[in-house]
N, C-alpha and C. Protein backbone atom coordinates (compact mmCIF):
# COMPACT_ATOMS: atom_id res chain seq x y z
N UNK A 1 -134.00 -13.33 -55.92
CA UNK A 1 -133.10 -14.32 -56.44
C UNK A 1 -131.92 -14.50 -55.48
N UNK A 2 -131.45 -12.88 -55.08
CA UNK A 2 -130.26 -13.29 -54.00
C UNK A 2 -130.51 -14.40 -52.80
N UNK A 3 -131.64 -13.43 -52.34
CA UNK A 3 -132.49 -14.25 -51.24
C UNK A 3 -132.59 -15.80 -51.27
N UNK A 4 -132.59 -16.49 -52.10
CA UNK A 4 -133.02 -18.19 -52.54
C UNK A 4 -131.53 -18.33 -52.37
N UNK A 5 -130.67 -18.05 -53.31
CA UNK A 5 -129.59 -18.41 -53.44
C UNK A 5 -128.92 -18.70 -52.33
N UNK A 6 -128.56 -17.62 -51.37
CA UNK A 6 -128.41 -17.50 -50.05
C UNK A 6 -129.30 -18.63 -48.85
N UNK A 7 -130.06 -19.08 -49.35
CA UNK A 7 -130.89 -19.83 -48.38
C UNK A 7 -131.16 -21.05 -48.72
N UNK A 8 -130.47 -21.35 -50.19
CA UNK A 8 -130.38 -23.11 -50.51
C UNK A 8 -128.56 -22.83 -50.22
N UNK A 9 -127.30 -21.78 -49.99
CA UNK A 9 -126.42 -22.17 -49.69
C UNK A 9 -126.28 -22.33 -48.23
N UNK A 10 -126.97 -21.09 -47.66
CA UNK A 10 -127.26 -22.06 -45.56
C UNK A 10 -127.75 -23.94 -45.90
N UNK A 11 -128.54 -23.79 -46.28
CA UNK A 11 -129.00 -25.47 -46.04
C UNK A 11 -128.08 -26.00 -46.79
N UNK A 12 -127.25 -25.61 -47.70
CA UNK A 12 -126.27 -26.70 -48.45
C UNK A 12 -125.03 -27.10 -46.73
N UNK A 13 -124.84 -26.17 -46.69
CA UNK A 13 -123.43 -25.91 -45.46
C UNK A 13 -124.25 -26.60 -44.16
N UNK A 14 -125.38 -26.50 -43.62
CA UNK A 14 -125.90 -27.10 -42.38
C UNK A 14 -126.07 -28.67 -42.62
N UNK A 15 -126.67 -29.13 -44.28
CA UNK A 15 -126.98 -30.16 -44.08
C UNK A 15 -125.34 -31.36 -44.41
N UNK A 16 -124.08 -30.32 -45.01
CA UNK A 16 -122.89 -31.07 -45.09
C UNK A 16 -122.31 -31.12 -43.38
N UNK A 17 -122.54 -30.08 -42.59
CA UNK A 17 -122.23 -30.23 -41.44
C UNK A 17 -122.71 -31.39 -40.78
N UNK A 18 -124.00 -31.61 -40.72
CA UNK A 18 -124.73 -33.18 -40.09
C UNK A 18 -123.92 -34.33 -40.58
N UNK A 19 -123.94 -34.40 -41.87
CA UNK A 19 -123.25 -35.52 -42.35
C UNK A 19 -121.75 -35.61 -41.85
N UNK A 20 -120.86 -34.51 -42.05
CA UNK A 20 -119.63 -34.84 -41.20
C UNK A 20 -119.62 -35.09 -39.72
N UNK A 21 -120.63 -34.22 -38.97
CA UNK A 21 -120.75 -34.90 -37.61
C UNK A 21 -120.86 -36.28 -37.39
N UNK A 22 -122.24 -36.61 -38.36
CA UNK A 22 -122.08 -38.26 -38.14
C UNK A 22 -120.99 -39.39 -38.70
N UNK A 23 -120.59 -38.84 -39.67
CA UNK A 23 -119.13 -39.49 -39.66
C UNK A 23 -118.17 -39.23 -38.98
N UNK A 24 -118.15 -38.13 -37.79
CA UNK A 24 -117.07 -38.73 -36.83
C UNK A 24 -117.54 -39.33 -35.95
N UNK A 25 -118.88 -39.44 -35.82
CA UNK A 25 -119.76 -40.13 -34.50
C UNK A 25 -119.29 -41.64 -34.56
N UNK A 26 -119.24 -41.84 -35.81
CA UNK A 26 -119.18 -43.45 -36.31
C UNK A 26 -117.94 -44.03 -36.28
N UNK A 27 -117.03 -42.74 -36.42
CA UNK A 27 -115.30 -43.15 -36.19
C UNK A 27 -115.05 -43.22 -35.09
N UNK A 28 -115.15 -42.15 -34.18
CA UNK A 28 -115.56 -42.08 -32.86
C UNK A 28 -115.58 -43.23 -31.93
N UNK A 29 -116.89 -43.48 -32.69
CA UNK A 29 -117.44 -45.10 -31.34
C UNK A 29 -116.94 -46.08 -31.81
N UNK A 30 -116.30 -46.61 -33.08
CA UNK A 30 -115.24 -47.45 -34.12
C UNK A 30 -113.78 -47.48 -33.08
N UNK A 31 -113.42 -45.88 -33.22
CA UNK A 31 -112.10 -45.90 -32.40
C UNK A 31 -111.84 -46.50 -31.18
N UNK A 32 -112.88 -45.72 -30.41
CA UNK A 32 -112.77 -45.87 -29.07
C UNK A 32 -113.12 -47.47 -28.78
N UNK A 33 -114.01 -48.32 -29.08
CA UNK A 33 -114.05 -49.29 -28.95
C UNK A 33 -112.57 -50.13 -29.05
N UNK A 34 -112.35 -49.91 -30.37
CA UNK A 34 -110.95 -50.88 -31.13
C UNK A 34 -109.93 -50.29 -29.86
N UNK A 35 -109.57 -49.35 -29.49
CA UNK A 35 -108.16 -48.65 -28.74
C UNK A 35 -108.42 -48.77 -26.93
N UNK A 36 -109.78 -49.29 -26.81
CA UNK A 36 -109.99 -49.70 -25.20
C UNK A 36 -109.80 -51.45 -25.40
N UNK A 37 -110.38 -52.00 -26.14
CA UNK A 37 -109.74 -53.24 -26.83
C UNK A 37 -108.76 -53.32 -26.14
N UNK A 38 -107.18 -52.52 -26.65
CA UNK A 38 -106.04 -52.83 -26.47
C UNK A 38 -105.21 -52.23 -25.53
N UNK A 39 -105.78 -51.26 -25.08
CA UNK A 39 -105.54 -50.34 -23.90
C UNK A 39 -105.80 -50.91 -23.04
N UNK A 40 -106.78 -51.57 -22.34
CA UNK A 40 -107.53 -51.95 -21.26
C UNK A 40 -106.94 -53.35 -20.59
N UNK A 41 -106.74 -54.28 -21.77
CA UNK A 41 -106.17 -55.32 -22.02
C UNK A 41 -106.07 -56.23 -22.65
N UNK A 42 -105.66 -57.30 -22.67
CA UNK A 42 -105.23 -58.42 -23.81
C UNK A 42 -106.11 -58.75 -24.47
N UNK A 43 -106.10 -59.07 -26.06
CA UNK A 43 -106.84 -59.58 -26.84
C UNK A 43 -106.64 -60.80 -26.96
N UNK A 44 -107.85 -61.46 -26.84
CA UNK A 44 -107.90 -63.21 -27.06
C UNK A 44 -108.34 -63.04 -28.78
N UNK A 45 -107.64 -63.60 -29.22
CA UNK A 45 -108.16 -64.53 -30.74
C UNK A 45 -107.94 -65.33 -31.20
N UNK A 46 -108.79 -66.17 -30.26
CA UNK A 46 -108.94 -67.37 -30.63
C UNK A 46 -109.94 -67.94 -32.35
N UNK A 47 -110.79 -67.36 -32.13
CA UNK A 47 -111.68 -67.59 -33.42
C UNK A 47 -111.50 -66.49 -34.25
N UNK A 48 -110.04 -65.48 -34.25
CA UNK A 48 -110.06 -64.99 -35.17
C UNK A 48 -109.49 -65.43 -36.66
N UNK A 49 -109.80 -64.96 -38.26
CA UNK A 49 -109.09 -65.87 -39.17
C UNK A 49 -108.22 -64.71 -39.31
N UNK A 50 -107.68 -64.49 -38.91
CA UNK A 50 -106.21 -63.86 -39.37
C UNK A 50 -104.85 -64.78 -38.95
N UNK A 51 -105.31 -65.69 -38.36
CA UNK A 51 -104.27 -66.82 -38.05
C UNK A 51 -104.51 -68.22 -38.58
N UNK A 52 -103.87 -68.81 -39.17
CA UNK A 52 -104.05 -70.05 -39.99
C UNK A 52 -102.95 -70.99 -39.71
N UNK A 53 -103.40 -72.21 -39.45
CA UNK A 53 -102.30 -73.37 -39.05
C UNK A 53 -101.73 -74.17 -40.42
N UNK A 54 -100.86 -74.23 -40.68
CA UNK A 54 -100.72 -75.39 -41.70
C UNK A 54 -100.07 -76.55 -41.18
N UNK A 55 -101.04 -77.24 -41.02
CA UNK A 55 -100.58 -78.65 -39.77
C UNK A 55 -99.49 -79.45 -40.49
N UNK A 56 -100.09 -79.74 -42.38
CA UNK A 56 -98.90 -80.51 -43.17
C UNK A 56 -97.34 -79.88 -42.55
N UNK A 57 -96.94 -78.77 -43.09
CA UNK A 57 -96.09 -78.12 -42.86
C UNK A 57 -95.29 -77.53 -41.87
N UNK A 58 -96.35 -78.06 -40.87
CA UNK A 58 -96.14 -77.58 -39.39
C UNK A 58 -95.82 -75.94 -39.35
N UNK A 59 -96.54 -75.12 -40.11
CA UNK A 59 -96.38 -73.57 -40.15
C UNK A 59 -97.79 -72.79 -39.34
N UNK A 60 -97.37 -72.08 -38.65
CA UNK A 60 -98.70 -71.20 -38.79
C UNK A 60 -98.75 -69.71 -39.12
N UNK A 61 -99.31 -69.45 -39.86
CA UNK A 61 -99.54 -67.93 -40.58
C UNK A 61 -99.83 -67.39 -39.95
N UNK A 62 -99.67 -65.89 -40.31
CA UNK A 62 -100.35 -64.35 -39.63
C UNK A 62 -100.60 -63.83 -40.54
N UNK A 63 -101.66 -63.21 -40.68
CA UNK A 63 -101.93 -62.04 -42.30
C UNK A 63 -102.12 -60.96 -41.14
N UNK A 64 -101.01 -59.72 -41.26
CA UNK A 64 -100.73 -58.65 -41.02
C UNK A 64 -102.01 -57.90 -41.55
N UNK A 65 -102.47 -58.00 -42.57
CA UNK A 65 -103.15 -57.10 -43.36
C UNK A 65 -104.96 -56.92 -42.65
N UNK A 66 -105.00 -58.20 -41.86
CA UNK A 66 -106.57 -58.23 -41.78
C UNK A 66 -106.47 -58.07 -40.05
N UNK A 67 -105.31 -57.53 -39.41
CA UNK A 67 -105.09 -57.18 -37.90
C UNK A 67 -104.90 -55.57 -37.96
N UNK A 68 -105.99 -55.37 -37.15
CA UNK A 68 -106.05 -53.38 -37.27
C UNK A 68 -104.79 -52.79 -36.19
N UNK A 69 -103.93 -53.70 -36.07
CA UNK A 69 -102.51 -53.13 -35.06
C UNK A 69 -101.39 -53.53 -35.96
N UNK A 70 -100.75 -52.26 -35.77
CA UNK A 70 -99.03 -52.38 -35.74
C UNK A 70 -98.34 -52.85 -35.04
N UNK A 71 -97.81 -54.50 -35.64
CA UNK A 71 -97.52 -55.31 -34.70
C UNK A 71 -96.32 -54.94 -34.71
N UNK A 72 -95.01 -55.16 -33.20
CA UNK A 72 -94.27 -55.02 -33.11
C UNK A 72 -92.98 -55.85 -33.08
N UNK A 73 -93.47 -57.04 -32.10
CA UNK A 73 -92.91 -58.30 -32.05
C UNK A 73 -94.05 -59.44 -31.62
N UNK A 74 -93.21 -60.26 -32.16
CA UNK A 74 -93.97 -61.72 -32.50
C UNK A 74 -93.22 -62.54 -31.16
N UNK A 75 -93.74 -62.99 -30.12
CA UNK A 75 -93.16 -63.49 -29.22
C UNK A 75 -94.27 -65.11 -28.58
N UNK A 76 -93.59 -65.92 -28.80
CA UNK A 76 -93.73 -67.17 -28.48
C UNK A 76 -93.66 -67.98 -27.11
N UNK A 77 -94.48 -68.34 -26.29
CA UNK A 77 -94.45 -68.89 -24.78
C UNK A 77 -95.00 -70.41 -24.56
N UNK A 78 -93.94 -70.64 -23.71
CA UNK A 78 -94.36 -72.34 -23.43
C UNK A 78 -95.49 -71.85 -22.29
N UNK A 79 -96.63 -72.60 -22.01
CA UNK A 79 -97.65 -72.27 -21.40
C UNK A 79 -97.32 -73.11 -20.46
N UNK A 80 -96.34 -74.14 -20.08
CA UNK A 80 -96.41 -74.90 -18.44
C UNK A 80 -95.42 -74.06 -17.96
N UNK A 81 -94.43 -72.95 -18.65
CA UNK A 81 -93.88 -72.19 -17.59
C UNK A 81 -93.64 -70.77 -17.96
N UNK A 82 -94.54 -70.67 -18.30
CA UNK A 82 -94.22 -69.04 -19.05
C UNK A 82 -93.15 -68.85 -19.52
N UNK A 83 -92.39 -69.45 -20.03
CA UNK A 83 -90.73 -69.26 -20.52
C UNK A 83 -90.90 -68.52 -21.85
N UNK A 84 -90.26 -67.71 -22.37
CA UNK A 84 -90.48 -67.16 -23.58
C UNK A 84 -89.46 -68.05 -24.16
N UNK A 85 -89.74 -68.89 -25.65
CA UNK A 85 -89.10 -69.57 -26.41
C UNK A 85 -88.42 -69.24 -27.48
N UNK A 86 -89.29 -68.47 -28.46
CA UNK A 86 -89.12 -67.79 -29.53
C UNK A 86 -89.62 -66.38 -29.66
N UNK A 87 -88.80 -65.17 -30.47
CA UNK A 87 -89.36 -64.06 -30.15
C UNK A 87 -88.63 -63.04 -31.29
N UNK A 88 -88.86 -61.92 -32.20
CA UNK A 88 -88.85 -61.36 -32.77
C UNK A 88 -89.20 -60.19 -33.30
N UNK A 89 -88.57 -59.13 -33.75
CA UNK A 89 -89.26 -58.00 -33.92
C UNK A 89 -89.51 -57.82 -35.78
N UNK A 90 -90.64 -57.64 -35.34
CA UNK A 90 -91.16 -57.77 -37.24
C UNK A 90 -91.88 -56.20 -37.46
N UNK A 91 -91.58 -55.02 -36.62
CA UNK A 91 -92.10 -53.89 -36.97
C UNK A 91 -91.86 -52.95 -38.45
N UNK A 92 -90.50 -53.98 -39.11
CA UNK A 92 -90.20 -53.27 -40.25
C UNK A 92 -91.00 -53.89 -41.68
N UNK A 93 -91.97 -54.95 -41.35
CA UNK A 93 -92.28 -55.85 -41.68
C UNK A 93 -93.66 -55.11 -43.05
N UNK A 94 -93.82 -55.49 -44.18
CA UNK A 94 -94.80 -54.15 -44.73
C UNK A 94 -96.57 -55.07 -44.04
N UNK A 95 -97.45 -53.80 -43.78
CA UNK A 95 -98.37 -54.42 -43.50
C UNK A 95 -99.47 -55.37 -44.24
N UNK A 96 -99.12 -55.53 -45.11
CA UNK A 96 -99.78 -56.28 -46.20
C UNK A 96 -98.91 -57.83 -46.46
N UNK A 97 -98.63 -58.10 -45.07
CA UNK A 97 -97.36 -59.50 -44.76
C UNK A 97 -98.39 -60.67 -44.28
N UNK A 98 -98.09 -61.94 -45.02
CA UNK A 98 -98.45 -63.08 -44.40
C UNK A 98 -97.07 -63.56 -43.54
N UNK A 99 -96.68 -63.50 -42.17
CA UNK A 99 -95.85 -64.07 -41.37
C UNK A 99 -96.02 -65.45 -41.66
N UNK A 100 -94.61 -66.16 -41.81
CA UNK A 100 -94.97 -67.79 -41.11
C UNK A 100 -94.24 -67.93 -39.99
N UNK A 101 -94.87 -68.91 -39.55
CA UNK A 101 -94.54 -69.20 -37.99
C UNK A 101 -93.64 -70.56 -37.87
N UNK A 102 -92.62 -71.39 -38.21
CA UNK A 102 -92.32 -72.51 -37.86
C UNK A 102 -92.18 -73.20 -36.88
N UNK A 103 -93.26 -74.24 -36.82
CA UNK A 103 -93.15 -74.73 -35.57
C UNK A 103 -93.20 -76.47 -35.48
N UNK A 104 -91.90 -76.32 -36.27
CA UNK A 104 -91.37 -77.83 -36.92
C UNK A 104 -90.75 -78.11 -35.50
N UNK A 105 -89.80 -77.58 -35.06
CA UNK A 105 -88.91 -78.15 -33.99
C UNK A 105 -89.42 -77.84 -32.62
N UNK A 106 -90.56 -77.72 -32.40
CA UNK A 106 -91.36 -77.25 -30.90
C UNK A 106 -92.07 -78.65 -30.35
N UNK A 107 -91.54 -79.33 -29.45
CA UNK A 107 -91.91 -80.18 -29.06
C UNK A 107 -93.47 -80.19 -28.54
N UNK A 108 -94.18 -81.28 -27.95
CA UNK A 108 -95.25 -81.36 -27.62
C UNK A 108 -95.78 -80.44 -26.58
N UNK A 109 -96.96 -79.88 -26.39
CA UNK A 109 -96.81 -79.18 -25.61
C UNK A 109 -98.34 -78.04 -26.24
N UNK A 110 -98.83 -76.92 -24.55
CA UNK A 110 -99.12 -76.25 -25.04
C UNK A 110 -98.56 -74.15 -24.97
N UNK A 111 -98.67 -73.99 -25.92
CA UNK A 111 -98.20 -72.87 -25.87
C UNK A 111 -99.33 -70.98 -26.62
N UNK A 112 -98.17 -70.17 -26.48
CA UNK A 112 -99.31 -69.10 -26.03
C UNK A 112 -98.31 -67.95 -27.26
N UNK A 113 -99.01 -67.81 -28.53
CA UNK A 113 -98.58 -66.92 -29.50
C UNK A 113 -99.36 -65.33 -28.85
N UNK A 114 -98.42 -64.16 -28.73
CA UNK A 114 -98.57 -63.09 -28.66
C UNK A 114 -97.97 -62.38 -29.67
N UNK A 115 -98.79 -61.59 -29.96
CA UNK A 115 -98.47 -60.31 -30.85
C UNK A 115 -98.62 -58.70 -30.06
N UNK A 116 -97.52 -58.17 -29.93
CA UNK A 116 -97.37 -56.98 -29.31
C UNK A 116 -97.46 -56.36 -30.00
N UNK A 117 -98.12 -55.19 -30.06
CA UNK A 117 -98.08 -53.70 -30.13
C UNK A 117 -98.08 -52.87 -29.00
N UNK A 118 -97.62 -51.51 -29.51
CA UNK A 118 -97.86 -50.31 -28.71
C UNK A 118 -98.67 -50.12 -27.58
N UNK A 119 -99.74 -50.22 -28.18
CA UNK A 119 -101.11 -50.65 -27.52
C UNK A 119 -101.53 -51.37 -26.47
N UNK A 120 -100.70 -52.36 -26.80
CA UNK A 120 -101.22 -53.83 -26.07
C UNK A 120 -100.65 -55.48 -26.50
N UNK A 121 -101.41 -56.59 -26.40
CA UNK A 121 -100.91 -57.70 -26.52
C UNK A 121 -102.01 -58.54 -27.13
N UNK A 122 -102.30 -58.65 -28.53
CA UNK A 122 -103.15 -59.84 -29.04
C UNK A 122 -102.35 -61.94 -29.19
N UNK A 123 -103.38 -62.56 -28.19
CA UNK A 123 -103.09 -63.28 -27.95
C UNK A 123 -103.31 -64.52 -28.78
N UNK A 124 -102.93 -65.90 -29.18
CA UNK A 124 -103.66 -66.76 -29.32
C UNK A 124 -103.19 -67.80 -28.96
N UNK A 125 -103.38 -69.16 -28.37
CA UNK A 125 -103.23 -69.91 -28.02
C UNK A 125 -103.18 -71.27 -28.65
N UNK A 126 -102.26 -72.25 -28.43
CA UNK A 126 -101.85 -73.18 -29.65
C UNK A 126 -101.51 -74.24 -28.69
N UNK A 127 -102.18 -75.49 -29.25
CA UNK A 127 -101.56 -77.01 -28.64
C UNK A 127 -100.91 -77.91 -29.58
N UNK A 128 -99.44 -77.75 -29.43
CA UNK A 128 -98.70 -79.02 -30.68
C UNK A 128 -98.63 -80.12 -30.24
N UNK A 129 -99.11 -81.10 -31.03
CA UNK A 129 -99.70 -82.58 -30.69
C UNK A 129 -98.72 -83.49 -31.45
């Protein structure tokens, strides 16, 4: 009886060990992907939906919540001269934030929304017509 007992608790402990290995395997190659992402260099998101225009209103949104970075500042660029226009630090900001963006008084033109973090620089790119 000892004997069994002892030898369904080895296979209890070997077969929880596999399973936690492969859950860090999966975090692992999750991490490293997402943090060379932003390490390496700039993120384009363009077709990402975490950014939304509201053309009526001339606003454009950010949902904090569905961007896997701690953004730091919100910084705004005219794209015919790299001039930084508008710029802000929203790190105190809770992550579960829809940002708006006003971009009532920004003349015609195209321009280049960055979001900094630590990390790096997620980009997206905007033409006001």
């Amino acid at each position: 009886m000892r004997k069994t007992y002892l030898l369904f608790l080895f296979c209890c402990l070997a077969a929880s060990q596999t399973l936690v290995a492969q859950d860090r395997h999966v975090i692992d190659d999750y991490g490293t992907a997402f943090l060379n992402s932003l390490t390496n260099s700039t993120v384009d998101l363009q077709d990402d939906w975490s950014f939304y225009e509201d053309e009526e209103n001339k606003l454009f949104l950010i949902d904090f919540e569905t961007i896997r970075h701690n953004i730091q500042d919100i910084v705004v660029l005219n794209k015919a001269n790299d001039e930084v226009i508008w710029e802000e630090s929203v790190f105190d900001l809770p992550v579960n934030s829809i940002y708006e963006l006003d971009y009532s008084s920004y003349p015609k033109g195209k321009y280049q929304l960055e979001l900094r973090s630590i990390n790096g620089v997620l980009k997206k790119h905007i033409e006001i017509e």
